[in-house]
N, C-alpha and C. Protein backbone atom coordinates (compact mmCIF):
# COMPACT_ATOMS: atom_id res chain seq x y z
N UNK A 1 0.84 -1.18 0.00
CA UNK A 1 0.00 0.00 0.00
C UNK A 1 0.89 1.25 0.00
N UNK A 2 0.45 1.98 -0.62
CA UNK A 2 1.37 3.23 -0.99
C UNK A 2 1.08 4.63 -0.27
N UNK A 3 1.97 5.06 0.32
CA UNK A 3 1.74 5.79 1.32
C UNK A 3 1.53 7.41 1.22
N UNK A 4 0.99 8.11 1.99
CA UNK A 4 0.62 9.73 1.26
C UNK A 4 1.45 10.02 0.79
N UNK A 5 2.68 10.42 1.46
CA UNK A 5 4.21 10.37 0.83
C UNK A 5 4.34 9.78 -0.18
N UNK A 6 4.59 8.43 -0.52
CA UNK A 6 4.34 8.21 -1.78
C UNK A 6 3.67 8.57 -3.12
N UNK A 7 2.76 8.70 -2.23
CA UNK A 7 1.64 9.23 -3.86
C UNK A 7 2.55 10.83 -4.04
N UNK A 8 2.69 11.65 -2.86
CA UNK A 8 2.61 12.95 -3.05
C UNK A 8 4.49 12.95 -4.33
N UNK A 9 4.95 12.02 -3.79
CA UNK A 9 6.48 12.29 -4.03
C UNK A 9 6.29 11.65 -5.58
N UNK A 10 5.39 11.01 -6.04
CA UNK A 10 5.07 10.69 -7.71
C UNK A 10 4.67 11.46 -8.14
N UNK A 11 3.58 12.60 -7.60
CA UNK A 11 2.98 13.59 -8.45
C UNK A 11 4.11 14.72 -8.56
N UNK A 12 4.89 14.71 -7.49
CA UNK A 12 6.14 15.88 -7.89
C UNK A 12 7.03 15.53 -8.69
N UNK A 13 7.04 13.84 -8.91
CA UNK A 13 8.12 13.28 -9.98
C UNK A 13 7.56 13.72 -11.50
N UNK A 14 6.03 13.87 -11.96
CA UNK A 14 5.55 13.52 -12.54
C UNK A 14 5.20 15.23 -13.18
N UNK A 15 4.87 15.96 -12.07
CA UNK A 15 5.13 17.17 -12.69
C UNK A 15 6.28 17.98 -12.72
N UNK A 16 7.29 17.71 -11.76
CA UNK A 16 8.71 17.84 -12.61
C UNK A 16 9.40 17.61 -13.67
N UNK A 17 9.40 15.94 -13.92
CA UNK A 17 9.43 15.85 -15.37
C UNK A 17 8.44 16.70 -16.35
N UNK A 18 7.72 16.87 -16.33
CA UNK A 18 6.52 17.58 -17.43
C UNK A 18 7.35 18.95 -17.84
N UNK A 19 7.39 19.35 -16.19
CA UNK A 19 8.25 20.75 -16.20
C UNK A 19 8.92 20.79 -17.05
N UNK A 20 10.25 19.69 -16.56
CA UNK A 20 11.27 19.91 -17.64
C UNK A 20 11.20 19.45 -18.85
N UNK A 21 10.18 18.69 -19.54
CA UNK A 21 10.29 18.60 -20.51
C UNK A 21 9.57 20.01 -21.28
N UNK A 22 8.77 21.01 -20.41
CA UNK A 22 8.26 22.58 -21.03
C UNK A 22 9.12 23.23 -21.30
N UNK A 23 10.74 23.26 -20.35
CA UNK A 23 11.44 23.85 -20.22
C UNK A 23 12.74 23.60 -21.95
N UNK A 24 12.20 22.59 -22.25
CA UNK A 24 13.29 22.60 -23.34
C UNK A 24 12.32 22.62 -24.06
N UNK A 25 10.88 22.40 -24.45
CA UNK A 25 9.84 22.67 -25.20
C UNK A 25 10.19 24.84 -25.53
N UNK A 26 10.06 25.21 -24.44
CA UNK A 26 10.83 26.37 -24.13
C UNK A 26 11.60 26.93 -24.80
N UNK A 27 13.04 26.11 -24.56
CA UNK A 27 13.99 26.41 -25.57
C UNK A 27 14.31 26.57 -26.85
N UNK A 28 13.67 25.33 -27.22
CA UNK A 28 13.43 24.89 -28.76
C UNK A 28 12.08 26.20 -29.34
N UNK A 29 11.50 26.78 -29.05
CA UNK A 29 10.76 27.51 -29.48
C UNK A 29 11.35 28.96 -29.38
N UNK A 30 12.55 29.16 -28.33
CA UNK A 30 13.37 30.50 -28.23
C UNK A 30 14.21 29.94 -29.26
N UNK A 31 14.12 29.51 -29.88
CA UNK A 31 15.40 28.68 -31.35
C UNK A 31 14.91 29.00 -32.45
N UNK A 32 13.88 29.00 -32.78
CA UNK A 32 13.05 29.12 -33.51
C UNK A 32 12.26 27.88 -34.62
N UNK A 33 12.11 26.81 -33.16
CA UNK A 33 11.96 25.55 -33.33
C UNK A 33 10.34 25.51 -33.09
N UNK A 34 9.34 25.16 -34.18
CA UNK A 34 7.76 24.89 -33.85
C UNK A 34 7.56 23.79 -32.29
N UNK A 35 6.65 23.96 -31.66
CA UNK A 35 6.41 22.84 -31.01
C UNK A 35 5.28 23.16 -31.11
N UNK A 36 4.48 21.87 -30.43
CA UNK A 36 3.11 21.72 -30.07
C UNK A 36 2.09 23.06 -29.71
N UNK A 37 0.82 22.85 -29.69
CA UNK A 37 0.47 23.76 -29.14
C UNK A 37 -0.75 23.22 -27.88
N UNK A 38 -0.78 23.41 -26.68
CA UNK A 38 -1.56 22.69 -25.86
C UNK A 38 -2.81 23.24 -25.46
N UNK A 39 -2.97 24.63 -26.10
CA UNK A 39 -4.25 24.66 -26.56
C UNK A 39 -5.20 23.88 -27.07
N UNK A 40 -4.48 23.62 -28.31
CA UNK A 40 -5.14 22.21 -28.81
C UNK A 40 -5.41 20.86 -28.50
N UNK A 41 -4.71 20.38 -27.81
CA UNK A 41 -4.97 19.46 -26.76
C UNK A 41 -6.15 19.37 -25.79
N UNK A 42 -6.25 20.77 -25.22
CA UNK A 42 -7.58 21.18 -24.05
C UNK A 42 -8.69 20.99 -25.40
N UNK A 43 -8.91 21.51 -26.38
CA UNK A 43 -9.86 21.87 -27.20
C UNK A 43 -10.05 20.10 -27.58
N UNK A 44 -8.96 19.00 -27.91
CA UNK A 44 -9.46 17.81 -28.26
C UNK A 44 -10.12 17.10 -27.10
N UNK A 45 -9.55 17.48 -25.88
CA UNK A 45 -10.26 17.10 -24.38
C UNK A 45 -11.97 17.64 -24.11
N UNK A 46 -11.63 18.68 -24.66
CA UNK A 46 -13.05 19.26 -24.31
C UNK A 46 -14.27 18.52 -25.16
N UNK A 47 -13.70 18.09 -26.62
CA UNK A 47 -14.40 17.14 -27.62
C UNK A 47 -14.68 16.17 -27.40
N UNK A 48 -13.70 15.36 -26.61
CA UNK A 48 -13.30 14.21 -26.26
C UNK A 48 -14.68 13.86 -24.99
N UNK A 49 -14.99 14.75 -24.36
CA UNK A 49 -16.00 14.83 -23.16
C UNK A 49 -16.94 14.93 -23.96
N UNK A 50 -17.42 15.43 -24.99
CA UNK A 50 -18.56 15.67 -25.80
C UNK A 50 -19.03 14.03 -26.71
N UNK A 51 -17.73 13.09 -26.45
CA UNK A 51 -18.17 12.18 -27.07
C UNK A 51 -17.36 12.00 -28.54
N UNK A 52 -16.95 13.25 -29.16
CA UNK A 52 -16.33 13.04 -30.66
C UNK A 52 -14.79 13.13 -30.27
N UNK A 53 -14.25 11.74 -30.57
CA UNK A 53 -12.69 11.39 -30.14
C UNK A 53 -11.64 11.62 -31.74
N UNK A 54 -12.36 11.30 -32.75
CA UNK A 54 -11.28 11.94 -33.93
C UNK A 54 -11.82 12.93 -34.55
N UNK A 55 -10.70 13.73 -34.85
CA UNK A 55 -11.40 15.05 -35.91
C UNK A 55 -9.93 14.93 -37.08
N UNK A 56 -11.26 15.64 -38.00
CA UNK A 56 -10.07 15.93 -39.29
C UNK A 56 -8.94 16.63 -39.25
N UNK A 57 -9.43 17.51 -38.62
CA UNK A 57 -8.23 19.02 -38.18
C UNK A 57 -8.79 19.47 -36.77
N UNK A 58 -8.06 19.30 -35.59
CA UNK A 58 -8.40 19.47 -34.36
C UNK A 58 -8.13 21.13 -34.37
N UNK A 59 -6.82 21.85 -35.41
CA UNK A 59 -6.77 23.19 -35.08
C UNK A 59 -8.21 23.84 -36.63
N UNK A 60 -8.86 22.98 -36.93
CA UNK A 60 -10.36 23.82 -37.01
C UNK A 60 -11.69 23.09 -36.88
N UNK A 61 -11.53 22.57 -35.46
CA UNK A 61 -12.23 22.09 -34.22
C UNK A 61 -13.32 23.28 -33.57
N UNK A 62 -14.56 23.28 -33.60
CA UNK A 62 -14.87 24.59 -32.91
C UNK A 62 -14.03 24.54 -31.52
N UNK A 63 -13.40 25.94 -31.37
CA UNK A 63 -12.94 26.03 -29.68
C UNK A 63 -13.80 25.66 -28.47
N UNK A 64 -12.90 24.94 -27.91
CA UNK A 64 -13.95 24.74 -26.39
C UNK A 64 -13.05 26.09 -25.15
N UNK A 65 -14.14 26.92 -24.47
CA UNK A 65 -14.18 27.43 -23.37
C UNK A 65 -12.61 27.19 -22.87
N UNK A 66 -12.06 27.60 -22.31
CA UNK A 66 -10.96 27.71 -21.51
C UNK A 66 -9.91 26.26 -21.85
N UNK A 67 -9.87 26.33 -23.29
CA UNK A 67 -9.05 25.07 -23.89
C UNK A 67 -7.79 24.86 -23.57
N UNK A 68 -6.88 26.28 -23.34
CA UNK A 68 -5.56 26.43 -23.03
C UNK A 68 -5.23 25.94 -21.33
N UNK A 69 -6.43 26.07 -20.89
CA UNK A 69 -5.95 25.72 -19.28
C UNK A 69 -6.61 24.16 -19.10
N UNK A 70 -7.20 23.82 -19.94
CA UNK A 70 -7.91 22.14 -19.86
C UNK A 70 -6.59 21.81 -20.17
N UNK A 71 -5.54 22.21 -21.69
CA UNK A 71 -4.91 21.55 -22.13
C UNK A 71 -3.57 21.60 -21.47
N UNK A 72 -3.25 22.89 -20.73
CA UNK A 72 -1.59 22.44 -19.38
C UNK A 72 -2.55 21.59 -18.32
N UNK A 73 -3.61 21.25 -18.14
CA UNK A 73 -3.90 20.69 -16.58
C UNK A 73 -4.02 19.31 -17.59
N UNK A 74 -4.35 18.82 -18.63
CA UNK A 74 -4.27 17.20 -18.94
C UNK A 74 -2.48 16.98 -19.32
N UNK A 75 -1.84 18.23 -20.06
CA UNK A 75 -0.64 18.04 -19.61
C UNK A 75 0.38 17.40 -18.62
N UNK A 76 0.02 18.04 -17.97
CA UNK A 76 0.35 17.68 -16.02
C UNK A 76 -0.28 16.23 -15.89
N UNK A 77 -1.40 16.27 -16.26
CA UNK A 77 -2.03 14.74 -15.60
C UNK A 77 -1.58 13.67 -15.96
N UNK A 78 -1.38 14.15 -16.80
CA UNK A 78 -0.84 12.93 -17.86
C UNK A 78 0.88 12.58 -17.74
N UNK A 79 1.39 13.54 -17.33
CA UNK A 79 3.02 13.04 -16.61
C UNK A 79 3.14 12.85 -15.36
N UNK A 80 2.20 13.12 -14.72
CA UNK A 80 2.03 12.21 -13.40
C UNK A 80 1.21 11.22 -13.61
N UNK A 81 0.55 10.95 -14.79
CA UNK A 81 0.52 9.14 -14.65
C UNK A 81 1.24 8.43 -15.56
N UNK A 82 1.75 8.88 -16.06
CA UNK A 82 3.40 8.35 -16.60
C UNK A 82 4.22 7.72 -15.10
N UNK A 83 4.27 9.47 -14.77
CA UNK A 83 4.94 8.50 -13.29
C UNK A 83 4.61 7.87 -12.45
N UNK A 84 3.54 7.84 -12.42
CA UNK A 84 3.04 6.66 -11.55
C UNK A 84 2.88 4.93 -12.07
N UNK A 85 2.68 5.62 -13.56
CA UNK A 85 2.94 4.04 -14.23
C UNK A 85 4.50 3.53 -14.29
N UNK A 86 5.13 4.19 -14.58
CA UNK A 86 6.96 3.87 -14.34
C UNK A 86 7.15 3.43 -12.82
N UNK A 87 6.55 4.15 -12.01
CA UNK A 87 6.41 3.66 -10.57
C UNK A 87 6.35 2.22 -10.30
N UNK A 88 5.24 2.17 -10.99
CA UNK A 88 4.59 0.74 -10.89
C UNK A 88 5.06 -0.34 -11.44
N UNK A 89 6.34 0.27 -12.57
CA UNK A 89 7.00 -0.96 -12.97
C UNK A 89 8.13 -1.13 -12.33
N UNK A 90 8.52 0.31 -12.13
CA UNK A 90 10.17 -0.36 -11.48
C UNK A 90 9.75 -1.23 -9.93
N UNK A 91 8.66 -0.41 -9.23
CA UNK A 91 8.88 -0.77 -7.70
C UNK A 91 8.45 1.02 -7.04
N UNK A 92 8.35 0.61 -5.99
CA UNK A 92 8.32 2.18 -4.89
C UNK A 92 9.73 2.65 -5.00
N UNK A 93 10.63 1.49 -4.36
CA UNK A 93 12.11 1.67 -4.08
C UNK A 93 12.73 3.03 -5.32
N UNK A 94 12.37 2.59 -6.32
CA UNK A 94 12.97 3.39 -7.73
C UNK A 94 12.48 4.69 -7.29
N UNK A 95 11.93 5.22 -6.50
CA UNK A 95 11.63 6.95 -6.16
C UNK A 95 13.24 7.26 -5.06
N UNK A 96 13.28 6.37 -4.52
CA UNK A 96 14.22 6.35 -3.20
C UNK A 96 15.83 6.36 -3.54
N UNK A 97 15.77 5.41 -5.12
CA UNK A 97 17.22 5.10 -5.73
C UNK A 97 17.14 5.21 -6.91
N UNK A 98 16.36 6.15 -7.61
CA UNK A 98 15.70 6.20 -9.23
C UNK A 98 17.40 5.91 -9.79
N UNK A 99 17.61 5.80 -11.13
CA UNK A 99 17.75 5.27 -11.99
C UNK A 99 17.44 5.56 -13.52
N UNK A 100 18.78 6.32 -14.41
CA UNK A 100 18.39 6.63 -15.21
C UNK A 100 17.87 6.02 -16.47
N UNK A 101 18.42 4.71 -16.67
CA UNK A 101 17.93 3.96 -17.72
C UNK A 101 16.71 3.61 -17.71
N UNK A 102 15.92 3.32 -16.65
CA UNK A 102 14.46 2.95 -16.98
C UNK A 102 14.10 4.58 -16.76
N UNK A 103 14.36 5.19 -16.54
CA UNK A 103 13.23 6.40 -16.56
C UNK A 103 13.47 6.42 -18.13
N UNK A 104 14.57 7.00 -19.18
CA UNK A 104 14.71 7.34 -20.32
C UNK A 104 14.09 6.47 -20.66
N UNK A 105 14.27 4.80 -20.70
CA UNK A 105 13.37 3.82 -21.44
C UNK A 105 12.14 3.93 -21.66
N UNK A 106 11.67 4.71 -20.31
CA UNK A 106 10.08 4.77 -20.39
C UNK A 106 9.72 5.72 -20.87
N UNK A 107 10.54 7.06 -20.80
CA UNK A 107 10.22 8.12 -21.38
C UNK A 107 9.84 7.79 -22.87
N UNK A 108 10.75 7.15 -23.47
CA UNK A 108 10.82 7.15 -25.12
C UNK A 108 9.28 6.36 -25.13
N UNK A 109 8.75 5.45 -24.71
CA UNK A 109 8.16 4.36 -24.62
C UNK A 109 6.59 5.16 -24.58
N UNK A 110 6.45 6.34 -24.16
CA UNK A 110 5.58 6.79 -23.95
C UNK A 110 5.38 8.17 -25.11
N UNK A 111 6.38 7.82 -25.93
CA UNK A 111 6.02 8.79 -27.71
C UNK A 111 4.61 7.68 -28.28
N UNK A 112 4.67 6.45 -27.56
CA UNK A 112 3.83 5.97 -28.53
C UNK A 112 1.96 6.81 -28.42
N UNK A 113 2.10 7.54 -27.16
CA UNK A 113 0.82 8.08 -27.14
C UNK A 113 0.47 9.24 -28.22
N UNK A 114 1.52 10.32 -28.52
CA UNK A 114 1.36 11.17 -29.26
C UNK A 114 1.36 10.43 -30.52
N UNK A 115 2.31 9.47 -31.02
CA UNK A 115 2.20 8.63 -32.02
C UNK A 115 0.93 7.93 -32.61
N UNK A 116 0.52 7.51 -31.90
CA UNK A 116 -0.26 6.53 -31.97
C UNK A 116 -1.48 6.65 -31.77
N UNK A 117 -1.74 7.56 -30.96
CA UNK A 117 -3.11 8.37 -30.11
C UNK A 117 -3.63 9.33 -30.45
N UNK A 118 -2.89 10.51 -29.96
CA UNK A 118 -3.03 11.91 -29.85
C UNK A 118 -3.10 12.39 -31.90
N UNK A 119 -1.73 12.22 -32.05
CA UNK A 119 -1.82 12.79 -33.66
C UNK A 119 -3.03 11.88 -34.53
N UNK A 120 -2.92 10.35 -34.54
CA UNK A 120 -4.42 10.73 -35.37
C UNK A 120 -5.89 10.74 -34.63
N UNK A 121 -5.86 10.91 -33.50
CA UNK A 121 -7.37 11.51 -33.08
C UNK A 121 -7.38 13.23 -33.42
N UNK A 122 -6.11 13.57 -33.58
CA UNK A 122 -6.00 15.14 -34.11
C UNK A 122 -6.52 15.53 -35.16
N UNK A 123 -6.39 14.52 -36.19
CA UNK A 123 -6.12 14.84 -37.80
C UNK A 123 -5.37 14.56 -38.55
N UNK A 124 -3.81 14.23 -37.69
CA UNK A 124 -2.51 14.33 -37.92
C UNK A 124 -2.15 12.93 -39.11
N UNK A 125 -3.01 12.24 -38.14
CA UNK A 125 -2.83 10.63 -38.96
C UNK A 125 -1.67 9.62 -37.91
N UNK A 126 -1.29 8.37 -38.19
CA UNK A 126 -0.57 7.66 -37.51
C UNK A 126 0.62 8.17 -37.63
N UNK A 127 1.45 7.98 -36.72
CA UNK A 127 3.13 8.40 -36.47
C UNK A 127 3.03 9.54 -37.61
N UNK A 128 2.06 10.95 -37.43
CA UNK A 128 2.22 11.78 -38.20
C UNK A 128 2.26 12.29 -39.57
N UNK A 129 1.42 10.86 -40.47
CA UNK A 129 1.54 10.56 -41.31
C UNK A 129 1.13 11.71 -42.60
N UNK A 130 0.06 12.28 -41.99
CA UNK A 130 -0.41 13.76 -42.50
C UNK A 130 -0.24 14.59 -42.81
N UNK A 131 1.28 15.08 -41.83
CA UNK A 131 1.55 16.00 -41.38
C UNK A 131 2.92 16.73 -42.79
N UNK A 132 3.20 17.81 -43.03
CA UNK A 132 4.17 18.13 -44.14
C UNK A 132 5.63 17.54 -43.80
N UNK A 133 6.11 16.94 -42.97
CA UNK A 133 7.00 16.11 -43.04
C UNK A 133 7.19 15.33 -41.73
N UNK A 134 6.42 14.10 -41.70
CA UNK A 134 6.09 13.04 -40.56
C UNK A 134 7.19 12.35 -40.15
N UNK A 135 8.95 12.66 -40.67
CA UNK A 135 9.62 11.90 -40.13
C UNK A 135 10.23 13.14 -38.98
N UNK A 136 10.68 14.19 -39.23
CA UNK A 136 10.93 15.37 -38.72
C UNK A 136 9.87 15.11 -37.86
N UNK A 137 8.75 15.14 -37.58
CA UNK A 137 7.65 15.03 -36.51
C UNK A 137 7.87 14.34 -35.84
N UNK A 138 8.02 12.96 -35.95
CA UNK A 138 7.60 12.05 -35.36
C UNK A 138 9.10 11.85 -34.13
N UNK A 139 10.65 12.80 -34.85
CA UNK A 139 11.98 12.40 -34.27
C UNK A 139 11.82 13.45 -33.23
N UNK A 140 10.85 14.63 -33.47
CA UNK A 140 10.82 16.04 -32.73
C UNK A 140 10.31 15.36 -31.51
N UNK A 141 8.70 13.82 -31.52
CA UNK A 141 8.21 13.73 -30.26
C UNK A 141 8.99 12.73 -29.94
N UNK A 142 9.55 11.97 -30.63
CA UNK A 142 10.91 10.95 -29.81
C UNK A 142 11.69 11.62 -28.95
N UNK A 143 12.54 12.45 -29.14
CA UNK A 143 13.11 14.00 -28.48
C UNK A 143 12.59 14.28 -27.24
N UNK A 144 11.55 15.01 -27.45
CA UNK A 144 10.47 15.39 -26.52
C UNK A 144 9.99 14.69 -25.25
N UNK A 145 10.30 13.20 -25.62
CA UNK A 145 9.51 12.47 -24.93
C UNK A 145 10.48 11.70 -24.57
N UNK A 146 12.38 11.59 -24.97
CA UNK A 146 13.57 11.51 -24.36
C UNK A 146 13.74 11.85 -23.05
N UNK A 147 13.46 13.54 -22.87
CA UNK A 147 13.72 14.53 -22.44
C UNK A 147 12.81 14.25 -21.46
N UNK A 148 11.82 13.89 -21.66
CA UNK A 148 10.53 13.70 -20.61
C UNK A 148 10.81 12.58 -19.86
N UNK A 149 11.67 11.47 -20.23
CA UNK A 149 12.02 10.39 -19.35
C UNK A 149 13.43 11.10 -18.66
N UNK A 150 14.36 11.45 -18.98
CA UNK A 150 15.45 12.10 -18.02
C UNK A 150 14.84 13.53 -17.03
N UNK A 151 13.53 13.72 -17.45
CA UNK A 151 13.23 14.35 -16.35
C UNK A 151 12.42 13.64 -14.92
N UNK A 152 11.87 12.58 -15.43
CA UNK A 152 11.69 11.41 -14.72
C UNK A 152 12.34 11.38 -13.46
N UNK A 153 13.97 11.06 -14.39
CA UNK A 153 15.00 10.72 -13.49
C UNK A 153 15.79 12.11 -12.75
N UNK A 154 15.53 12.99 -13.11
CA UNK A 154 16.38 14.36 -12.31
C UNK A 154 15.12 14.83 -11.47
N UNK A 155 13.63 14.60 -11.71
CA UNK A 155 12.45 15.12 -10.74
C UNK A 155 13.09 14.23 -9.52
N UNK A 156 12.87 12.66 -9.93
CA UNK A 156 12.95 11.77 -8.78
C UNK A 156 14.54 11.99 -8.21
N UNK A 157 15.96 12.12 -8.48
CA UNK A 157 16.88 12.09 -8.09
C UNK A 157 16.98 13.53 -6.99
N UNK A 158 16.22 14.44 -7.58
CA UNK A 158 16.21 15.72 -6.58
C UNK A 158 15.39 15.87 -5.23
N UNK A 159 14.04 14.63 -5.94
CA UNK A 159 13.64 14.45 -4.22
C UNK A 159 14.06 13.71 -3.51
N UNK A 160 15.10 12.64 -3.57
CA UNK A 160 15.54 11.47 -3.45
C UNK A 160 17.02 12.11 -2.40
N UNK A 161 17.14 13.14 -3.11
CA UNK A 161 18.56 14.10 -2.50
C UNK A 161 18.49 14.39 -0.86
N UNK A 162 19.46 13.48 -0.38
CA UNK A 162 19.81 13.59 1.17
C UNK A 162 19.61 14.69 1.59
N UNK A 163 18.88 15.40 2.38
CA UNK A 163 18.75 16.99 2.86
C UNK A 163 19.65 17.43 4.40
């Protein structure tokens, strides 16, 4: 049984990583690198509650109400249950002695949602298939979602840090 502590110290793993993966989302856009937009995300969530799970073009989707803040709060939710599912595979212990290879493993492991999921319930099509150049896409959310497993491992290694 998993203890308040526990739960609480996954959701900080889980939105730390997220963090840092905004934070080079961040960067790459001070580069003058496209990324995502999570507007759109809230707006497929908000659809998604309405019952209609694929659209042709999610960015000409009628807007749903406060789409930009649906879409950082399923953001967040969604990398804290990443981490809680990585949790669940390594063990509890892995918060206490994390470990960078399975966090990165899992990180990558979890492109298959934008892959597989997210882009064609978008419009996008499978592994981006739609999109004006789906291999460039698809290496941008491999990347992305690299970055999102070594934050895994630097969320959990910083709470893990002897005080």
């Amino acid at each position: 049984m998993l203890s308040t502590q526990d739960i609480a110290q996954v959701m900080l793993v889980g939105a730390g990583a997220t963090a840092f993966m905004d934070a080079w989302l961040l960067a790459l856009r001070r580069l003058g690198i496209p990324t995502g937009d999570l507007a759109l995300v809230g707006r497929w969530v908000g659809h998604l509650a309405r019952g209609h799970f694929v659209h042709a073009s999610i960015a000409k989707a009628r807007p749903i109400a406060v789409e930009r803040t649906l879409g950082w709060l399923t953001h967040y939710v969604v990398g804290i249950a990443f981490a809680a599912s990585l949790v669940a595979l390594q063990g509890i212990d892995w918060l206490q002695r994390p470990t960078l290879l399975p966090a990165l493993a899992f990180g990558v492991a979890t492109v298959v949602m934008p892959l597989f999921v997210m882009q064609p319930a978008m419009g996008s099509g499978f592994a981006a298939a739609k999109t004006p150049a789906p291999i460039k896409t698809c290496l941008r959310s491999l990347a992305n979602h690299a970055v999102f497993g070594a934050g895994l491992f630097f969320a959990a290694s910083a709470l893990a840090w002897p005080l």
